[in-house]
N, C-alpha and C. Protein backbone atom coordinates (compact mmCIF):
# COMPACT_ATOMS: atom_id res chain seq x y z
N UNK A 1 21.99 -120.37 12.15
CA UNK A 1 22.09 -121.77 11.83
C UNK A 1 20.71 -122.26 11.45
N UNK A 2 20.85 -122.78 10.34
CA UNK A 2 19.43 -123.72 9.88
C UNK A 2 19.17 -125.13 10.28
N UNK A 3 18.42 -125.36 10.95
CA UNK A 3 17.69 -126.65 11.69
C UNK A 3 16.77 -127.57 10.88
N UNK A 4 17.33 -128.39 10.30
CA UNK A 4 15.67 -128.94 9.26
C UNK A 4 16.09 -130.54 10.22
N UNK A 5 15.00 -131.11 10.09
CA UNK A 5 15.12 -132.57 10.59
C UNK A 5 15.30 -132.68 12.45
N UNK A 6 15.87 -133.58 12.64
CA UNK A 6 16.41 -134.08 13.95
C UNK A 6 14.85 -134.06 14.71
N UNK A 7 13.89 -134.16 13.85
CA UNK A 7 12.54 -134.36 14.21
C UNK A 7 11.92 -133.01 14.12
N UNK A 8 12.67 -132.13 13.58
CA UNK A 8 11.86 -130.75 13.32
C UNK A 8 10.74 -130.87 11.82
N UNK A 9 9.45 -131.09 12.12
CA UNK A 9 8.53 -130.88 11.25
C UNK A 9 8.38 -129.52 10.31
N UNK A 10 8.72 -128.53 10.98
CA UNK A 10 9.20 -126.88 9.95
C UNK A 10 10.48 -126.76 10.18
N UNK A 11 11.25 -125.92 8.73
CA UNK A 11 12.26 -125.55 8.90
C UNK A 11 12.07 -124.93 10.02
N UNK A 12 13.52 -124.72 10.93
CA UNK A 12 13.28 -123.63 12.08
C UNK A 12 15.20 -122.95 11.41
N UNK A 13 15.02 -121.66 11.79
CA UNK A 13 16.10 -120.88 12.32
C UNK A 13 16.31 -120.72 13.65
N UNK A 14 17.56 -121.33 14.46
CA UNK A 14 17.95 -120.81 15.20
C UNK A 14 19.19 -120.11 15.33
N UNK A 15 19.17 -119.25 16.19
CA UNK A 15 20.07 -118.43 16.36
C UNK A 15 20.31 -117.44 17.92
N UNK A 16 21.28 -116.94 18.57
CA UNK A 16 21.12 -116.65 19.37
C UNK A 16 20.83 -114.89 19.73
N UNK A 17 19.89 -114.45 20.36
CA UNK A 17 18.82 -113.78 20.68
C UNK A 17 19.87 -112.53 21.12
N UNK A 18 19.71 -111.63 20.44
CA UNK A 18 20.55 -109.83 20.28
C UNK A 18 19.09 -109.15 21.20
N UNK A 19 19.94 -108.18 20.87
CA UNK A 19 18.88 -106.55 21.99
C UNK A 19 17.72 -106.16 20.38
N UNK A 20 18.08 -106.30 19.62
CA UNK A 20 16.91 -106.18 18.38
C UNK A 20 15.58 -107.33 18.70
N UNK A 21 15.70 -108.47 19.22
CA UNK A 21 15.02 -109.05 19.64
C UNK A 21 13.99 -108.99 20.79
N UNK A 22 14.31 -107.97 21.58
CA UNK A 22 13.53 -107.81 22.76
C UNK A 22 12.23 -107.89 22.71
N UNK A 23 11.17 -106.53 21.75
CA UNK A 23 10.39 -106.70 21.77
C UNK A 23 9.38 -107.96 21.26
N UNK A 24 10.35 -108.93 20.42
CA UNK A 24 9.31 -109.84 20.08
C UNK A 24 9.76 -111.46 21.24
N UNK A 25 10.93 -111.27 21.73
CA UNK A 25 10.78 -111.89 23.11
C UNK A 25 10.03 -111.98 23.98
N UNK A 26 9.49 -110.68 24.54
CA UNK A 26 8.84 -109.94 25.11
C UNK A 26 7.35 -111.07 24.40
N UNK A 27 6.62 -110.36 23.73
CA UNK A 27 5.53 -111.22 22.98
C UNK A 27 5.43 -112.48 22.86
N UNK A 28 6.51 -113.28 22.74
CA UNK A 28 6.54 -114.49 22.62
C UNK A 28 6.33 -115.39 24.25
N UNK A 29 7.45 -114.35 25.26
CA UNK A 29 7.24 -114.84 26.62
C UNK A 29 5.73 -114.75 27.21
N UNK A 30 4.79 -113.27 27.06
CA UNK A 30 3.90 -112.90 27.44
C UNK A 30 2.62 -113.80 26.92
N UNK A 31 2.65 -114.59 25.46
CA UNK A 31 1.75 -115.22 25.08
C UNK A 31 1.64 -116.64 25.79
N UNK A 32 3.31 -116.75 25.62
CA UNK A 32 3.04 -118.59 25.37
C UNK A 32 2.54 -118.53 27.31
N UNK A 33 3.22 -117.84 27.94
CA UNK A 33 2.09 -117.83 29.69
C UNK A 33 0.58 -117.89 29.39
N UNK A 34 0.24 -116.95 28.42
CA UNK A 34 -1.19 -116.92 29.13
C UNK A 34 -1.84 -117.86 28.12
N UNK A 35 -1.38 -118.83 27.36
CA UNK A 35 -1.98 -120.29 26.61
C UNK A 35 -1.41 -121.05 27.38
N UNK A 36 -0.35 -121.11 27.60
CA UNK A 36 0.04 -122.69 28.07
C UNK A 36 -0.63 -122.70 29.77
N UNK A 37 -0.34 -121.69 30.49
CA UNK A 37 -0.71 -121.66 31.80
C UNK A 37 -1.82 -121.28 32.12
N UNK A 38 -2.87 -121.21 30.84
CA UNK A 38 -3.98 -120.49 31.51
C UNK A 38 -4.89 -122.09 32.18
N UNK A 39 -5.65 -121.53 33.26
CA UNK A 39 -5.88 -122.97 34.14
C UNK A 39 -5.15 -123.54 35.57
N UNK A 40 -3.74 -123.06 35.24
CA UNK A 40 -2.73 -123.85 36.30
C UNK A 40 -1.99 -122.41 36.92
N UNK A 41 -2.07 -121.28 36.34
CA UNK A 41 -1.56 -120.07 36.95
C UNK A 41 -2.77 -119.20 37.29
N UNK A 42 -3.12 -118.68 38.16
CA UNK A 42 -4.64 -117.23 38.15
C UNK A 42 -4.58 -116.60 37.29
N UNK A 43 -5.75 -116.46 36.73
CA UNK A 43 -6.28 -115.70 35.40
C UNK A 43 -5.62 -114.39 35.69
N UNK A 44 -5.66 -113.86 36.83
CA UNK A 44 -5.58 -112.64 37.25
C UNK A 44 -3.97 -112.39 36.82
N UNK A 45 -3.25 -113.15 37.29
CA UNK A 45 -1.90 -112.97 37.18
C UNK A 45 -1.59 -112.52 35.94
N UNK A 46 -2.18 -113.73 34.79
CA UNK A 46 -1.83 -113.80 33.27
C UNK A 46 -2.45 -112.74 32.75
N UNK A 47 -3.28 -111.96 33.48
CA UNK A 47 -4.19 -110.85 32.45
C UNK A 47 -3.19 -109.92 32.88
N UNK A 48 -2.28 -109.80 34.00
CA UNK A 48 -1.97 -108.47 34.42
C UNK A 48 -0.21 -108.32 34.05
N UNK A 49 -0.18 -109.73 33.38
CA UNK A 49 1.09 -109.94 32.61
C UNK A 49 1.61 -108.68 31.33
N UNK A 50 2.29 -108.08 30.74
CA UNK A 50 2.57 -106.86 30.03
C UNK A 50 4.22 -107.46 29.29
N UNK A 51 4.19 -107.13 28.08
CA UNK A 51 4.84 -107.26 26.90
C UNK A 51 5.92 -106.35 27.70
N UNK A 52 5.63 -104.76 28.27
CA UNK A 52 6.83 -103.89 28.71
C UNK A 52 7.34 -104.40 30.06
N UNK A 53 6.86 -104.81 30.77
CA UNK A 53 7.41 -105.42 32.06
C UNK A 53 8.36 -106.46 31.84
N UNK A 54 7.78 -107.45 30.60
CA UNK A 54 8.93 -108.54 30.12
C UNK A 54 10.23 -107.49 28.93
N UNK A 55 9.86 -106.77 28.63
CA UNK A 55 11.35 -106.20 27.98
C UNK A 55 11.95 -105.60 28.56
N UNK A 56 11.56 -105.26 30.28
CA UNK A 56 12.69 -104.96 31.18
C UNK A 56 13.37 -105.84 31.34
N UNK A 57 12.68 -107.07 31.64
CA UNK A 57 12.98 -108.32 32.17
C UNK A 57 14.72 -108.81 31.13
N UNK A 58 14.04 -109.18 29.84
CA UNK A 58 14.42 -109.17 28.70
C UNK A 58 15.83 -108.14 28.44
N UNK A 59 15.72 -107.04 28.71
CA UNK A 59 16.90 -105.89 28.57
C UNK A 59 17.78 -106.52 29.80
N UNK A 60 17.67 -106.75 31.00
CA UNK A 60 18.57 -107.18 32.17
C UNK A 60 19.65 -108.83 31.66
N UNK A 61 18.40 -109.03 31.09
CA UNK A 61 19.15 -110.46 30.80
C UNK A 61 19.93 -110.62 29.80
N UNK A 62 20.20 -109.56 28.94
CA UNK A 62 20.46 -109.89 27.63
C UNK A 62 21.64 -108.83 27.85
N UNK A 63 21.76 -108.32 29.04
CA UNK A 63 22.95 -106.89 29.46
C UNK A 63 23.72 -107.97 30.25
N UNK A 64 23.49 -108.94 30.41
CA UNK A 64 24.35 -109.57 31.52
C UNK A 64 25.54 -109.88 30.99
N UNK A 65 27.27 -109.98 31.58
CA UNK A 65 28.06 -109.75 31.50
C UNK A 65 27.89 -111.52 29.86
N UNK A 66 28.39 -111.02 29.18
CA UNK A 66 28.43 -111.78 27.50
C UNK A 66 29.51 -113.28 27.95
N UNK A 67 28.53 -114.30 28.86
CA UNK A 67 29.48 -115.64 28.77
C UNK A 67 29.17 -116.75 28.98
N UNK A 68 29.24 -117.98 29.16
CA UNK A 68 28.05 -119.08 28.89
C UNK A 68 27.88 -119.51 30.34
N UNK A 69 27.14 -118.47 31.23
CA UNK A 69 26.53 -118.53 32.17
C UNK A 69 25.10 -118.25 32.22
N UNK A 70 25.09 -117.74 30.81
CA UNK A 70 23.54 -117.28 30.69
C UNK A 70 23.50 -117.22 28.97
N UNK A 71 22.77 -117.59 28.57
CA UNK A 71 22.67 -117.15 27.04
C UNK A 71 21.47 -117.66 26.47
N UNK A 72 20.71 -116.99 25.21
CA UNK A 72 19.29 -117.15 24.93
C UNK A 72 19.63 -117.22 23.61
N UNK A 73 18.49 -118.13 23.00
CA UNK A 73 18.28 -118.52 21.90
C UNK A 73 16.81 -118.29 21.02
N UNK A 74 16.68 -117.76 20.17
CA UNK A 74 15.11 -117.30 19.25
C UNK A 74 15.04 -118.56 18.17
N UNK A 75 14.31 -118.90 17.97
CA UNK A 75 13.92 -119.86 16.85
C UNK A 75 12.94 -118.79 15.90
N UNK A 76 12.87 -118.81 15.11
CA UNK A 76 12.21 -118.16 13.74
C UNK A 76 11.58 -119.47 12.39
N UNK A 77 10.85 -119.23 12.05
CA UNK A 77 10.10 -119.64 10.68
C UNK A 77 10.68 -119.04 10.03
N UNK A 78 11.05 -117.74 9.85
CA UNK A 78 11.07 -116.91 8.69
C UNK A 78 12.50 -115.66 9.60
N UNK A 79 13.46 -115.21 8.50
CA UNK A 79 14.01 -114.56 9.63
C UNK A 79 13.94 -113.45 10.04
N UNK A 80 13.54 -112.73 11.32
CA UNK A 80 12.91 -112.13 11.68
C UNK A 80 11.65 -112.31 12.45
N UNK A 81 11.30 -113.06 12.43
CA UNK A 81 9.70 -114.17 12.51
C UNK A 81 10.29 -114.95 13.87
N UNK A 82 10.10 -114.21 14.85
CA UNK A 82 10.33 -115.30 16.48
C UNK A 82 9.16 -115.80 16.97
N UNK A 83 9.12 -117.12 16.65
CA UNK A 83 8.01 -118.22 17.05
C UNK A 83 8.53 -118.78 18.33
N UNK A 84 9.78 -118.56 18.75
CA UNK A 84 9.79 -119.33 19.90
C UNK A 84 11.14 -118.95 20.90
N UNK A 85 11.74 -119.03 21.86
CA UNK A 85 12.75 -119.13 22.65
C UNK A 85 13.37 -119.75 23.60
N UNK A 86 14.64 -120.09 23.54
CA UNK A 86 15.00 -120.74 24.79
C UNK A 86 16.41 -120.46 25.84
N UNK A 87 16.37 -120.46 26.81
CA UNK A 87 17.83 -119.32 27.76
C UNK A 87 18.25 -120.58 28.79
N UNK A 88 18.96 -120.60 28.72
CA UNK A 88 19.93 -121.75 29.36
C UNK A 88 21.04 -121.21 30.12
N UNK A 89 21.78 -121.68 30.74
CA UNK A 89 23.32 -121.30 31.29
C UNK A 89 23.80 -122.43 32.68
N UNK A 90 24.34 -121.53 33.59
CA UNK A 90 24.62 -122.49 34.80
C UNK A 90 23.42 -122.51 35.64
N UNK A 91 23.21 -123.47 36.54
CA UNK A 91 22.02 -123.63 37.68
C UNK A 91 21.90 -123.45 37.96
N UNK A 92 21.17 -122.53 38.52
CA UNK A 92 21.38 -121.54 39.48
C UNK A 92 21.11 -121.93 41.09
N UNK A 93 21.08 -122.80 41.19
CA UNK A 93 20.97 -123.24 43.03
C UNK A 93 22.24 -124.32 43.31
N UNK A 94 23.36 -124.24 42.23
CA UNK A 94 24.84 -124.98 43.04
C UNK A 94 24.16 -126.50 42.67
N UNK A 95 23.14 -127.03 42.42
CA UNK A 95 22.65 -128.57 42.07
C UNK A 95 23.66 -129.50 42.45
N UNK A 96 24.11 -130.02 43.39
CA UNK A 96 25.76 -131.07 43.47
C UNK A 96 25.22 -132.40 41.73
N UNK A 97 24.27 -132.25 41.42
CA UNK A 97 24.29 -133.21 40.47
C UNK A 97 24.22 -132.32 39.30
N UNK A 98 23.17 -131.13 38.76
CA UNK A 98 22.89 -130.89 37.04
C UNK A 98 23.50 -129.65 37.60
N UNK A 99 24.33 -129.56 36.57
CA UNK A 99 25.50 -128.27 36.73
C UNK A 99 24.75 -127.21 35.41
N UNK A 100 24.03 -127.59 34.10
CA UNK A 100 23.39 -126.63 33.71
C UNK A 100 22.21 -126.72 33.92
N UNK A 101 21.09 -125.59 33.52
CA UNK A 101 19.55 -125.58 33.44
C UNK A 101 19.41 -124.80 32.04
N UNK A 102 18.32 -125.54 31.95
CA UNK A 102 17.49 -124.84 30.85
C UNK A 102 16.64 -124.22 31.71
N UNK A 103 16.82 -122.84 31.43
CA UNK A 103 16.04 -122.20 32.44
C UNK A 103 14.10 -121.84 31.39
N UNK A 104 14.44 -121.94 30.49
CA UNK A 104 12.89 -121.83 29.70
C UNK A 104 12.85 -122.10 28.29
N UNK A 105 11.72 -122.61 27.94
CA UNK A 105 11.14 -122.50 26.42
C UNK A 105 9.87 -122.69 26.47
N UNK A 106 9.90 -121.43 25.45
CA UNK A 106 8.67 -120.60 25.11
C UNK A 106 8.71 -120.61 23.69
N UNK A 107 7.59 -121.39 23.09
CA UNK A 107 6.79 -121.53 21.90
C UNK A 107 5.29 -120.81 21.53
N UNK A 108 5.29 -120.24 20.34
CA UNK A 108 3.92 -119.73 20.59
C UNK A 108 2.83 -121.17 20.01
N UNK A 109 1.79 -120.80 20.36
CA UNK A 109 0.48 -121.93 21.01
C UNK A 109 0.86 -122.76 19.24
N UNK A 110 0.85 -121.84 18.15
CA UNK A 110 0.43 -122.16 17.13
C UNK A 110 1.50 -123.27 16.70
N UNK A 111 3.20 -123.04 16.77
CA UNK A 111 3.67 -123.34 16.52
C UNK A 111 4.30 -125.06 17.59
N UNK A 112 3.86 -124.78 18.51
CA UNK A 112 4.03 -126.25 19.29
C UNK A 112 3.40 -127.43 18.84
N UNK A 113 4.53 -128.60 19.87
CA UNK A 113 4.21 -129.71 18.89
C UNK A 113 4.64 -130.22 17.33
N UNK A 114 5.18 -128.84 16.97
CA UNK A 114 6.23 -129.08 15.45
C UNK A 114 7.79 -129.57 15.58
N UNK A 115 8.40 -129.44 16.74
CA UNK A 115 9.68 -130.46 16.55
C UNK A 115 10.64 -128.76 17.03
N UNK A 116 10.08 -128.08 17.20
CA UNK A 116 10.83 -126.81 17.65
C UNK A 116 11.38 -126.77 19.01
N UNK A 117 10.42 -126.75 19.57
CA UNK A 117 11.22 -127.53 20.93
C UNK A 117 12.13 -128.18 21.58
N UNK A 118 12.48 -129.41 20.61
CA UNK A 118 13.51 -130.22 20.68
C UNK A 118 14.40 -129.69 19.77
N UNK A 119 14.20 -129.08 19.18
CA UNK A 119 15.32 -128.02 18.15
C UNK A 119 16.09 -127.67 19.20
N UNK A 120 15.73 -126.36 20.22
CA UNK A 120 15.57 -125.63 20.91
C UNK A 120 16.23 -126.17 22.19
N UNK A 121 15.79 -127.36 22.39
CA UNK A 121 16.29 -127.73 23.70
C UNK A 121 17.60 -128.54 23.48
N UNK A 122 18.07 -129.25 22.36
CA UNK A 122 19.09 -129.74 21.84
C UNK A 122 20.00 -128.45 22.08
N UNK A 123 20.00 -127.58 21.01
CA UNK A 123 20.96 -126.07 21.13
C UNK A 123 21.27 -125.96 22.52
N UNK A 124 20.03 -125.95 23.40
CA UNK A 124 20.72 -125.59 24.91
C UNK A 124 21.79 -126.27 25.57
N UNK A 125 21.43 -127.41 25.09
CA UNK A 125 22.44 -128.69 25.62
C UNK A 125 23.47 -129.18 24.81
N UNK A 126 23.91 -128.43 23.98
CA UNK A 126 25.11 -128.12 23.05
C UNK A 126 25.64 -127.19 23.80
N UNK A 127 25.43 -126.32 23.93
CA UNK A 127 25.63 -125.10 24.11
C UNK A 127 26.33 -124.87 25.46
N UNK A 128 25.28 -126.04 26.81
CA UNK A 128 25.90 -126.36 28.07
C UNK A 128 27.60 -127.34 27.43
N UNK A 129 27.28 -128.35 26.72
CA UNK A 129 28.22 -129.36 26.63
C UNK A 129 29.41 -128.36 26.39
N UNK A 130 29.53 -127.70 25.48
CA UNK A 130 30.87 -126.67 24.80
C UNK A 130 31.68 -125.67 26.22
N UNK A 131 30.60 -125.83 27.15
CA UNK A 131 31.51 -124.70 28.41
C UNK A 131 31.73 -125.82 29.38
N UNK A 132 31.83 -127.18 29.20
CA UNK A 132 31.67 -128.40 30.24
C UNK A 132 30.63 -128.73 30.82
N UNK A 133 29.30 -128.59 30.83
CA UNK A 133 28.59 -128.77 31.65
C UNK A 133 27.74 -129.61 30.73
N UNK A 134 27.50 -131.07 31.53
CA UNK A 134 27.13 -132.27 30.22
C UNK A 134 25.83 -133.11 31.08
N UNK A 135 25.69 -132.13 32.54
CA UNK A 135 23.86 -132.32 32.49
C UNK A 135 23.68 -131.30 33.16
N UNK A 136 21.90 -131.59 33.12
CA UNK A 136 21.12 -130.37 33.17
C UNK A 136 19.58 -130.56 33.53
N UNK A 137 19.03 -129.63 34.08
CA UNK A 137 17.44 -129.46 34.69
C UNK A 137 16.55 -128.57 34.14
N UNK A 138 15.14 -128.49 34.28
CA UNK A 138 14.26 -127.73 33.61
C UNK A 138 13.60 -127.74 34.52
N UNK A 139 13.06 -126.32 35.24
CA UNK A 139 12.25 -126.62 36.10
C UNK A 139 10.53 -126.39 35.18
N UNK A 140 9.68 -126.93 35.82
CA UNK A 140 8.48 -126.62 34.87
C UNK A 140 7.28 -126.89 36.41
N UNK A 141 6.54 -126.02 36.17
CA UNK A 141 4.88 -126.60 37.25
C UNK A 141 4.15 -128.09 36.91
N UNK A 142 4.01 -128.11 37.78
CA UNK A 142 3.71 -129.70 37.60
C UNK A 142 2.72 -129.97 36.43
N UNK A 143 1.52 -129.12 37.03
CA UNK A 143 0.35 -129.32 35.65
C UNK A 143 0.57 -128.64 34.11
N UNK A 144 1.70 -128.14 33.96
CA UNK A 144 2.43 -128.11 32.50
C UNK A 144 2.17 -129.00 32.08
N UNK A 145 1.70 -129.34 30.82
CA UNK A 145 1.68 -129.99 29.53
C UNK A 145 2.91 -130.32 29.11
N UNK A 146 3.52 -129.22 29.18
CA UNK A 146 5.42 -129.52 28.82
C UNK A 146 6.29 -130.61 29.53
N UNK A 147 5.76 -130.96 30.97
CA UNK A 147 6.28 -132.47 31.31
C UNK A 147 6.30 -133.51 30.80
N UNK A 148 5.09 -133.76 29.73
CA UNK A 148 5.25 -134.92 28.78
C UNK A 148 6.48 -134.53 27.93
N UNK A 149 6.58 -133.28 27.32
CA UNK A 149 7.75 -133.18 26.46
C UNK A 149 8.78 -133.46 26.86
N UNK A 150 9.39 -133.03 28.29
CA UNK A 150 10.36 -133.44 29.00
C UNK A 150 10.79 -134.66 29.10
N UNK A 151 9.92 -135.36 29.70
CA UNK A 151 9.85 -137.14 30.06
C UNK A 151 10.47 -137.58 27.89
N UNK A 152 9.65 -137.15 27.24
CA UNK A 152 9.75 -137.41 25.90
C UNK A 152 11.35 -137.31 25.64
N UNK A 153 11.65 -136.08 26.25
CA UNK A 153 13.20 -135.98 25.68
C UNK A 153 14.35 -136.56 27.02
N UNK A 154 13.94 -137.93 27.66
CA UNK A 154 14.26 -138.66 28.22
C UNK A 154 14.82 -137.86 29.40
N UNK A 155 14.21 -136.96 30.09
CA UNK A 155 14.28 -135.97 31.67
C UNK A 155 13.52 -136.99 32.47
N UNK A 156 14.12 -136.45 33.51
CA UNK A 156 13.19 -138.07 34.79
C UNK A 156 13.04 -136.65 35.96
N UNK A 157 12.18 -136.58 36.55
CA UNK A 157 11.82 -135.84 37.60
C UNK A 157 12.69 -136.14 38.74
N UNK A 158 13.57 -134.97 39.10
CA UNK A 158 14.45 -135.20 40.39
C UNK A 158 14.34 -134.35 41.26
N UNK A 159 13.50 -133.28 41.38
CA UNK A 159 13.20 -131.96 42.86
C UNK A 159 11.98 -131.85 42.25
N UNK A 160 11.16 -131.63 43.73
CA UNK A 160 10.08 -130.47 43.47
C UNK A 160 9.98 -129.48 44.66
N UNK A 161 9.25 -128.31 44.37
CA UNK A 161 9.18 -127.48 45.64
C UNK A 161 7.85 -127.09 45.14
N UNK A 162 7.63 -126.04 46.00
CA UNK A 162 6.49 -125.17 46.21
C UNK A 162 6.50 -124.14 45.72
N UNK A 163 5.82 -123.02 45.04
CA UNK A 163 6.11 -122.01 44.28
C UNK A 163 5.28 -120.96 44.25
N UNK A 164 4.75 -119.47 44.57
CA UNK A 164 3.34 -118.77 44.83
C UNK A 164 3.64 -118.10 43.43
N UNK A 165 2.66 -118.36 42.82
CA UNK A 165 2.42 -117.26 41.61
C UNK A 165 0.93 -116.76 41.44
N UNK A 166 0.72 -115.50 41.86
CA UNK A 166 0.04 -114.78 41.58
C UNK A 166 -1.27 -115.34 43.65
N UNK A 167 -0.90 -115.50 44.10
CA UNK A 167 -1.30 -115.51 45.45
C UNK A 167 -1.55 -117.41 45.30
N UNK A 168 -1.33 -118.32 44.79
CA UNK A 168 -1.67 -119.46 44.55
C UNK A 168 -0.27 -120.39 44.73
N UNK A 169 -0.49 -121.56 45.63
CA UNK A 169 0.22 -122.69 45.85
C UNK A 169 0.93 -123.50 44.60
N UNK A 170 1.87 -123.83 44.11
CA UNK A 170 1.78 -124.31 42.94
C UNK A 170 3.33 -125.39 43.06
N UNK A 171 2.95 -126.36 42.61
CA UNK A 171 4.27 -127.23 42.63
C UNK A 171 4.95 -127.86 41.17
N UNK A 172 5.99 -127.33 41.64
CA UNK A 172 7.22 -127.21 40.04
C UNK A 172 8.06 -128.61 40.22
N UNK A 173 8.12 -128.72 38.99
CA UNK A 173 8.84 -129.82 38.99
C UNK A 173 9.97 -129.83 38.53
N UNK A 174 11.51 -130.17 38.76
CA UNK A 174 12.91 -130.20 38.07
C UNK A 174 13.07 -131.50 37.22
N UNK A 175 13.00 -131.76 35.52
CA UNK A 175 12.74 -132.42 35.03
C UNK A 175 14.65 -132.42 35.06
N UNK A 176 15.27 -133.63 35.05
CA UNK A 176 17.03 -133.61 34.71
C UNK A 176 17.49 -134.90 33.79
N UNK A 177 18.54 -134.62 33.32
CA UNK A 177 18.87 -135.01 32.53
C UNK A 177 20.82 -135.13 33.19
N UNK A 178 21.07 -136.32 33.91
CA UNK A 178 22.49 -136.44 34.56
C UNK A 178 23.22 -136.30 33.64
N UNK A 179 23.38 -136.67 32.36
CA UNK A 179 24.10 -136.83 30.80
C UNK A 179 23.32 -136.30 29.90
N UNK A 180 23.58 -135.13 29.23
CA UNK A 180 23.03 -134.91 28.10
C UNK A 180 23.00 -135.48 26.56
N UNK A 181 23.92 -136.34 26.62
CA UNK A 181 24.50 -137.01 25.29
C UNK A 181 23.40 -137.44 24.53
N UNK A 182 22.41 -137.73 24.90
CA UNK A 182 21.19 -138.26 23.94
C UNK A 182 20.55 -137.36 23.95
N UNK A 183 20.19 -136.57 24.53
CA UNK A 183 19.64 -135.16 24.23
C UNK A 183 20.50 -134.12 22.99
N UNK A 184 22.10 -134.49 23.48
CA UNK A 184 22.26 -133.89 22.28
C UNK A 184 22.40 -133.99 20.49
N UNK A 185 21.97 -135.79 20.80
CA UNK A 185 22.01 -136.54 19.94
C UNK A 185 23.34 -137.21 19.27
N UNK A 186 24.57 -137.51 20.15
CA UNK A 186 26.17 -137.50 20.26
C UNK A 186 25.86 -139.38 20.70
């Protein structure tokens, strides 16, 4: 599917993310960590981060039984060309309020800030709406940059917890969205 507009500054392709995709999943997950998080995660962690450790990761998730409990999405410039990703499904902690999550999106450094994102995060929340599930959460670390995007795409902060990554204290935030309807632009 071709994406132009709805505030997308580049054409984007999206489409949803096959086993041919792994390795540049893989790359795309492993970068956008060690730009976006470098500062708010240990250096140590992000250096010891590996492209093959995420295409295990990547192979498990993409083997999981084929149904909209889990499903991932690649955005492309060009096709073939994965600038970005996003994996959504059900919530995984039972939420009595956001029955889906966007469980991630990952943009590379270069391409953020172009309207891909909200490409990206729209699809997810289509995607929840079509199996019934018409809100939804993102969890993100607090000192993410990506919370402004959130708040932007009208998410209001409703949980936080505590989180150790890489031997370090860190507090995440559940950005939600009770109704997705303006998110999905409906």
């Amino acid at each position: 599917m071709k994406n132009e507009g709805s505030g997308a500054k580049l054409p984007t392709i999206v489409r949803e993310a096959t086993h041919d995709d792994i390795p540049a999943l893989s790359r795309v997950h492993v970068d956008t960590w060690r730009t976006t998080d470098r500062g708010i995660v240990p250096d140590e962690h992000l250096t010891h981060l590996s492209y093959e450790q995420r295409a295990n990761g990547w192979y498990q998730i993409l083997n999981r039984t084929p149904d909209d409990s889990h499903f991932t999405y690649v955005a492309e410039e060009e096709p073939g060309e994965i600038i970005g990703f996003a994996n959504g499904g059900v919530e995984r902690t039972s939420d009595p309020v956001y029955k889906g999550e966007l469980m991630a999106i990952d943009i590379l450094q270069n391409y953020q800030s172009k309207g891909i994102g909200r490409v990206l995060a729209r699809t997810v929340a289509e995607r929840l709406h079509l199996s019934g599930l018409n809100s939804m959460l993102v969890w993100v670390l607090a000192d993410n940059p990506a919370c402004q995007f959130y708040a932007a795409l009208g998410g209001h902060p409703v949980h936080e917890k505590e989180l150790e990554i890489g031997g370090k204290l860190l507090l995440e935030v559940a950005y939600g969205w009770a109704d997705t309807k303006t998110l999905r632009g409906t």
